[in-house]
Protein backbone atom coordinates (compact mmCIF):
# COMPACT_ATOMS: atom_id res chain seq x y z
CA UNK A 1 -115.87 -88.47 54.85
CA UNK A 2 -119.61 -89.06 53.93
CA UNK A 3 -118.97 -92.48 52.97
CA UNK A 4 -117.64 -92.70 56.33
CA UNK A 5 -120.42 -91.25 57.89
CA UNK A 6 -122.69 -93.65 56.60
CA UNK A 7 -120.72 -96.50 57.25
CA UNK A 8 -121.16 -95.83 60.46
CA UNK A 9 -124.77 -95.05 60.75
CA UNK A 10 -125.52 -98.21 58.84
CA UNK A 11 -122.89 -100.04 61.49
CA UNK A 12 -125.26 -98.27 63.99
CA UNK A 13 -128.54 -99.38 62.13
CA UNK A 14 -127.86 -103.03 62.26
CA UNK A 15 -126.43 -103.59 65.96
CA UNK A 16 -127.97 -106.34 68.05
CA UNK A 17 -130.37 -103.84 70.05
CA UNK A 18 -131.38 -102.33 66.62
CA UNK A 19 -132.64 -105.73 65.16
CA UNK A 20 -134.37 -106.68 68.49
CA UNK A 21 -136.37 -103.03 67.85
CA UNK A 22 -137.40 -104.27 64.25
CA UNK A 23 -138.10 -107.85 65.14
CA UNK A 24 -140.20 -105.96 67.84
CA UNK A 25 -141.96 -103.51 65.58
CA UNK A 26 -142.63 -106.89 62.87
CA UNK A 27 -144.53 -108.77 65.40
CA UNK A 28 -146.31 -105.49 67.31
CA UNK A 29 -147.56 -104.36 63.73
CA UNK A 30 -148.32 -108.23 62.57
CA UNK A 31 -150.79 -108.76 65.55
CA UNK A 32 -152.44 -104.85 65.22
CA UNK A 33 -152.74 -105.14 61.55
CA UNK A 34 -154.58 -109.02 62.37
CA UNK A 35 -157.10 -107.61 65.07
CA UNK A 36 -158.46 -104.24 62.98
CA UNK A 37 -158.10 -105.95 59.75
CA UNK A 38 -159.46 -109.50 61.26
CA UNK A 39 -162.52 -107.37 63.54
CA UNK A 40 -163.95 -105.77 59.85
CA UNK A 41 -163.87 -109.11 58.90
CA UNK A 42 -165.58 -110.75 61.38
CA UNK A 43 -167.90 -107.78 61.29
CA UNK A 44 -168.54 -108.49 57.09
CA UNK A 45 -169.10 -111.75 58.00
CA UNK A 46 -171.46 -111.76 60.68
CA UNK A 47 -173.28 -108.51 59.22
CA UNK A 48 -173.58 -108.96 55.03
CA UNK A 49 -175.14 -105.04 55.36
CA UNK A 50 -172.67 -103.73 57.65
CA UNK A 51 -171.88 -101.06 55.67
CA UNK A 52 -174.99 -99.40 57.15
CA UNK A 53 -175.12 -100.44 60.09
CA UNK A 54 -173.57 -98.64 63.06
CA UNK A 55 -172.51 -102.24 65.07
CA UNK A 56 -169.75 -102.21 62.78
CA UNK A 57 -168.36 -99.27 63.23
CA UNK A 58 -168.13 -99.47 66.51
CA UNK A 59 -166.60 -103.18 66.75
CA UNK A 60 -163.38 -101.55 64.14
CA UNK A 61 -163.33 -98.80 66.49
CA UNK A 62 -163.02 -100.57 69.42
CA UNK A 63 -160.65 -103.23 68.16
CA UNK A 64 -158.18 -100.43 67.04
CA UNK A 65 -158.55 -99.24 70.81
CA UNK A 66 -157.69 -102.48 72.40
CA UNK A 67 -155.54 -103.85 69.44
CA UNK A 68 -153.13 -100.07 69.79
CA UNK A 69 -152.75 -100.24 73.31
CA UNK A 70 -151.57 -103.13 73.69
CA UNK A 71 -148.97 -103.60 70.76
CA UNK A 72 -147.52 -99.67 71.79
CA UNK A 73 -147.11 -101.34 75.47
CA UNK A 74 -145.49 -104.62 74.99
CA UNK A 75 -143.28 -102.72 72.02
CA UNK A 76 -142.46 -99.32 73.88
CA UNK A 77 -139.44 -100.44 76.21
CA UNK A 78 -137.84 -102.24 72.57
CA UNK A 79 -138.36 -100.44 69.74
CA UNK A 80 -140.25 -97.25 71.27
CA UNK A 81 -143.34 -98.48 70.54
CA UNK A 82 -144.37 -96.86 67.00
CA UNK A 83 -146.21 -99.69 65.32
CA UNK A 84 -147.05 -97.56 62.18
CA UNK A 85 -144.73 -95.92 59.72
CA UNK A 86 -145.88 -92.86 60.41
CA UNK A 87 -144.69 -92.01 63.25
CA UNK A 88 -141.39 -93.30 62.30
CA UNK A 89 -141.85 -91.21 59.59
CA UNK A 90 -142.22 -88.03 62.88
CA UNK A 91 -139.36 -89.10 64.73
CA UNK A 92 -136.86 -89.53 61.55
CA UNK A 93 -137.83 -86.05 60.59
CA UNK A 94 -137.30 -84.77 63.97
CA UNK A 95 -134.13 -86.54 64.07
CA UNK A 96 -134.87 -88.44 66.74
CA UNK A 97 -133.88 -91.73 64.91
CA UNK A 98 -131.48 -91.78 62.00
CA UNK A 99 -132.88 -92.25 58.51
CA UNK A 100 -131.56 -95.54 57.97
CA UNK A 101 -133.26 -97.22 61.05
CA UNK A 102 -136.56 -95.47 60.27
CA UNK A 103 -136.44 -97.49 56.79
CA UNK A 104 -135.71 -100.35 58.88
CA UNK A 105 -138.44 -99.98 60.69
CA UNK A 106 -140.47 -99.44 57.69
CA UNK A 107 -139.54 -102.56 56.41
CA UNK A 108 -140.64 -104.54 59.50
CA UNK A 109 -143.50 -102.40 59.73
CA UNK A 110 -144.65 -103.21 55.97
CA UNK A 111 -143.94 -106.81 56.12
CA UNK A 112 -145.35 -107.51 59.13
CA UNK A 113 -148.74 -105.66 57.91
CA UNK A 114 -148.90 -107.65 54.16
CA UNK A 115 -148.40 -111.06 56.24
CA UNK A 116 -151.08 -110.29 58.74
CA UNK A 117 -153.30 -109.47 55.99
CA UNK A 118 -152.29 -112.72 54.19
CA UNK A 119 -152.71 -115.20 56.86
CA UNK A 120 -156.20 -113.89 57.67
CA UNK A 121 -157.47 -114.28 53.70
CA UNK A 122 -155.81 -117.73 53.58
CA UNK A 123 -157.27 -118.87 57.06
CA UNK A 124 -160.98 -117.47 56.40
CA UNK A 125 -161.36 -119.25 53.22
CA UNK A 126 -163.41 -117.40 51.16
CA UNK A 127 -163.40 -113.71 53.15
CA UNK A 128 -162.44 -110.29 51.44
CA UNK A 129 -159.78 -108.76 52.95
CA UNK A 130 -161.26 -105.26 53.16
CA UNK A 131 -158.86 -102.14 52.07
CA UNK A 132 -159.78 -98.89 53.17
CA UNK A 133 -162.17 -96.48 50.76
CA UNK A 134 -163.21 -93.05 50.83
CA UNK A 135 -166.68 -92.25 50.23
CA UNK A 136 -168.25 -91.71 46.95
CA UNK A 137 -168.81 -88.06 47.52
CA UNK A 138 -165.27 -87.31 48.49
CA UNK A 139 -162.25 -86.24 46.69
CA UNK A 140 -158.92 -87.99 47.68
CA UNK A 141 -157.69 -84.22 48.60
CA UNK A 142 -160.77 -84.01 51.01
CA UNK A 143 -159.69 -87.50 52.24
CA UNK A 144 -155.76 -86.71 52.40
CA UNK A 145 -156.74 -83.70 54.55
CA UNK A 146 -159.07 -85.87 56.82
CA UNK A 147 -156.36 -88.29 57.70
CA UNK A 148 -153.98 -85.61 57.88
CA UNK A 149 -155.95 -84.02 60.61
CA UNK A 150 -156.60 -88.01 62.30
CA UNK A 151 -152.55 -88.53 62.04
CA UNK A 152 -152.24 -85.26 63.40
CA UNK A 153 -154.10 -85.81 66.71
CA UNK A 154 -152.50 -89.36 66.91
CA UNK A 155 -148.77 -88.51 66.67
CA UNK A 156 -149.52 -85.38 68.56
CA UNK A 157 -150.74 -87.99 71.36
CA UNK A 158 -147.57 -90.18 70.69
CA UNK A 159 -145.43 -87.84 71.56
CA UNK A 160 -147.21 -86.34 74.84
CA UNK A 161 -147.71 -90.03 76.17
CA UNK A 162 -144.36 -91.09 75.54
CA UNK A 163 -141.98 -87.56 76.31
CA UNK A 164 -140.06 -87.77 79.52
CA UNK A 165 -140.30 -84.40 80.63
CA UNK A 166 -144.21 -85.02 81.58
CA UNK A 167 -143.15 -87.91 83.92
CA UNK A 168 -143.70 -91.33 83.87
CA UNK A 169 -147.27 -92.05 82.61
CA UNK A 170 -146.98 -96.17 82.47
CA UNK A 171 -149.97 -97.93 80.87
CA UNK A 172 -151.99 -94.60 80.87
CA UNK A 173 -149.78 -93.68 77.64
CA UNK A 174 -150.46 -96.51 75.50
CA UNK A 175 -153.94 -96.46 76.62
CA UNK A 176 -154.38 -92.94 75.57
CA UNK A 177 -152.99 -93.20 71.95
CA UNK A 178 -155.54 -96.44 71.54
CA UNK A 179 -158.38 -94.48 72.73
CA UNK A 180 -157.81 -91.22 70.48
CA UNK A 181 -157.25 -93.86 67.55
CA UNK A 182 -160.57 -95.46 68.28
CA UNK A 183 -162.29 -92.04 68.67
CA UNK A 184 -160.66 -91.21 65.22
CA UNK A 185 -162.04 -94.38 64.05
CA UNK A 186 -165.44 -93.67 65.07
CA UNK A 187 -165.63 -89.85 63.71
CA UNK A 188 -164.11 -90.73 60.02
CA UNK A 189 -165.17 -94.70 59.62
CA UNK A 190 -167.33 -93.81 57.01
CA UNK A 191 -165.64 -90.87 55.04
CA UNK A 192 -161.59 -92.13 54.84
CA UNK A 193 -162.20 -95.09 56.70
CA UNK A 194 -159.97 -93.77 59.19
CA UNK A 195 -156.70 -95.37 58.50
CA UNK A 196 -153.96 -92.95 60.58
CA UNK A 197 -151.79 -96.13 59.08
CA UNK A 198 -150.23 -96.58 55.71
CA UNK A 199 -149.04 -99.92 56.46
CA UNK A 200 -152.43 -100.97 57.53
CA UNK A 201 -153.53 -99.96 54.53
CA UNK A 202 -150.71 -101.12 52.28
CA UNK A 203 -150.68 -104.69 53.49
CA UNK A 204 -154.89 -104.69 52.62
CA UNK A 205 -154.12 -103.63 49.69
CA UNK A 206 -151.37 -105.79 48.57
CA UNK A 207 -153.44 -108.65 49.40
CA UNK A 208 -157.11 -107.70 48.02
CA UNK A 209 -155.33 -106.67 45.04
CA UNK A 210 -156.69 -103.32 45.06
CA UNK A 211 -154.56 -99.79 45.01
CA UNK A 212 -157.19 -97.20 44.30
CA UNK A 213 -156.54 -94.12 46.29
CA UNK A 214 -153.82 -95.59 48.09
CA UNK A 215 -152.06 -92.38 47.54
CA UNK A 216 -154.79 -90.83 50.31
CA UNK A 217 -153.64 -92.99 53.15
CA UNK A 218 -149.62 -92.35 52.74
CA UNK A 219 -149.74 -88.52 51.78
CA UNK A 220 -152.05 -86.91 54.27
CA UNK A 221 -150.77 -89.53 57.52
CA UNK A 222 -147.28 -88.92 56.45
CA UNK A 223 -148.17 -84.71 56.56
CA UNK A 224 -149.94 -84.82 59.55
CA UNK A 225 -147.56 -86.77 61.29
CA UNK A 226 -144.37 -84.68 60.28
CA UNK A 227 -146.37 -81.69 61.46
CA UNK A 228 -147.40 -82.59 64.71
CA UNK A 229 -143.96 -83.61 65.61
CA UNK A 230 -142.39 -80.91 64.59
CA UNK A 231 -144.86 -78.76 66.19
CA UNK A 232 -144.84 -81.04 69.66
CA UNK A 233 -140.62 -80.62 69.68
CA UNK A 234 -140.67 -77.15 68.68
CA UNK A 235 -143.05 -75.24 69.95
CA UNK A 236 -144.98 -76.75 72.48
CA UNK A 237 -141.96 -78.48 74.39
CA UNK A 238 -138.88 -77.87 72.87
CA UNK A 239 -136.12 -79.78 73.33
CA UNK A 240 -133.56 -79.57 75.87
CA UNK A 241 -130.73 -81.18 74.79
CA UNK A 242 -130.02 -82.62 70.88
CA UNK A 243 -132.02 -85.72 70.07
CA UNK A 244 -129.64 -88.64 70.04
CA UNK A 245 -130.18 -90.58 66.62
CA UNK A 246 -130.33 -93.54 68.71
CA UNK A 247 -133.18 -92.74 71.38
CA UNK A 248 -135.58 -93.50 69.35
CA UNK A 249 -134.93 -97.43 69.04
CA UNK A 250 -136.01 -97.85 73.19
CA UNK A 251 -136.90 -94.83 74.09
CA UNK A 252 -140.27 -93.26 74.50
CA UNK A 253 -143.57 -94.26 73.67
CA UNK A 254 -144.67 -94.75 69.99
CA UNK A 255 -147.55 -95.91 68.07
C-alpha cells in the first residue's frame, strides 16, 4: 500500500499545474536572487568602502523590498508565491503541500538562485559575487538565532498576507512581506547579513566558491520558519478544515 501511496503523490507531484508552479517558482526566485544579489554588487562597485558606509545598506534593503514584492505577486496565483525554500520548508511541515512537491520546489528554487548568481559574475566581468557573512564578533549560534528570529517574522507575515480567512488583501500582501524583509534587512545587514533565504545564500555561495558558515543561513531560517507556521495554523488561526496537500501549489500567498 505505501508504494501505492507514493505512486500517487509523485503522479500528483508532476501534473501539468504542478510543473507550471515550479517553472513559476524558477523564474520568481531567478529574478529576486539577480536584484539583491546584483544591488550589493552594484553597491561594491560604486562604493569600494561600502562596508562602512550606511548607503549600502540601505540600497540591499530596499532592493529586497521591491525585488520580494514583486516576484511573491506575479508568482502567488501559480505556485503560491513562496520564492524561498523556507517557506516551502513551513507549508510542507504544516502539510499544506506534500513532501514531494516541496522538494520540487526546492529544486527550482535552488537552481534558479545558483544561475542568477552565475549570470551576474559572468556578465560583470571581474565583480565578486558577495555571499553572506556574519560578523567577526559573532558565533554562528548567535547568527542561527538571529535569522531564526528574521525567518520568523517573515513566514509569520507569509502566512497572515496570504490566509483566506482575513479576506482578500491583493497587492497589500506581497507588499507587506517585501517591506518586513527590507526592515529585516536593515536591522541585521551588518550582524548575519540578513539572509531569511537559504537559496539566496546557497546560489552565492556555489558561485564565489565560498561555504563558511553556510550552516547559519539553512538551520536557523529553516527553525524559524517551521515555527512560525506551526504557530500561525495552530494557535493563532487554526485551521478549519484539513489542509489539502495540493493547496499549496496556487493557493495563498508565499514568499
Amino acid at each position: 500500500m505505501a508504494p501505492t501511496a507514493l505512486s500517487e503523490r509523485l503522479k500528483k507531484s508532476v501534473t501539468k499545474d504542478a510543473l507550471r508552479s515550479y517553472f513559476a517558482e524558477f523564474i520568481s526566485n531567478f529574478f529576486y536572487v539577480f536584484a539583491v544579489v546584483g544591488s550589493s554588487m552594484a553597491s561594491r562597485k560604486l562604493m569600494p568602502e561600502m562596508a562602512a558606509n550606511l548607503t549600502g545598506l540601505v540600497i540591499v534593503a530596499v532592493a529586497n523590498v521591491f525585488a520580494l514584492s514583486l516576484t511573491v505577486y506575479v508568482a502567488a496565483n501559480i505556485s503560491g508565491g513562496h520564492v524561498n525554500p523556507v517557506v516551502t520548508f513551513a507549508k510542507a511541515v504544516g502539510g499544506h503541500i506534500s513532501v514531494l512537491t516541496a522538494l520540487f520546489y526546492w529544486i527550482s528554487q535552488m537552481l534558479a538562485s545558483v544561475l542568477a548568481c552565475l549570470v551576474l559574475k559572468v556578465t560583470t566581468v571581474g565583480q565578486v559575487v558577495p555571499t553572506y557573512t556574519i560578523a567577526q564578533e559573532m558565533t554562528g549560534f548567535g547568527a542561527s538565532i538571529l535569522e531564526a528570529l528574521l525567518t520568523f517574522a517573515l513566514v509569520y507575515t507569509v502566512y497572515t498576507a496570504g490566509d483566506p480567512k482575513r479576506g482578500a488583501l491583493g497587492s497589500i500582501g506581497p507588499l507587506a512581506i517585501g517591506m518586513i524583509a527590507g526592515a529585516n534587512v536593515l536591522a541585521t545587514g551588518p550582524f548575519s547579513g540578513g539572509s531569511m533565504n537559504p537559496a539566496s545564500a546557497f546560489g552565492s555561495a556555489v558561485v564565489a566558491g565560498s561555504f563558511k558558515n553556510q550552516a547559519v543561513y539553512w538551520v536557523g531560517p529553516l527553525a524559524g520558519a517551521a515555527v512560525a507556521g506551526l504557530v500561525y495554523d495552530n494557535v493563532v488561526f487554526p485551521a478549519q478544515t484539513p489542509p489539502d496537500s495540493l493547496r499549496g501549489i496556487s493557493d495563498g500567498i508565499g514568499l
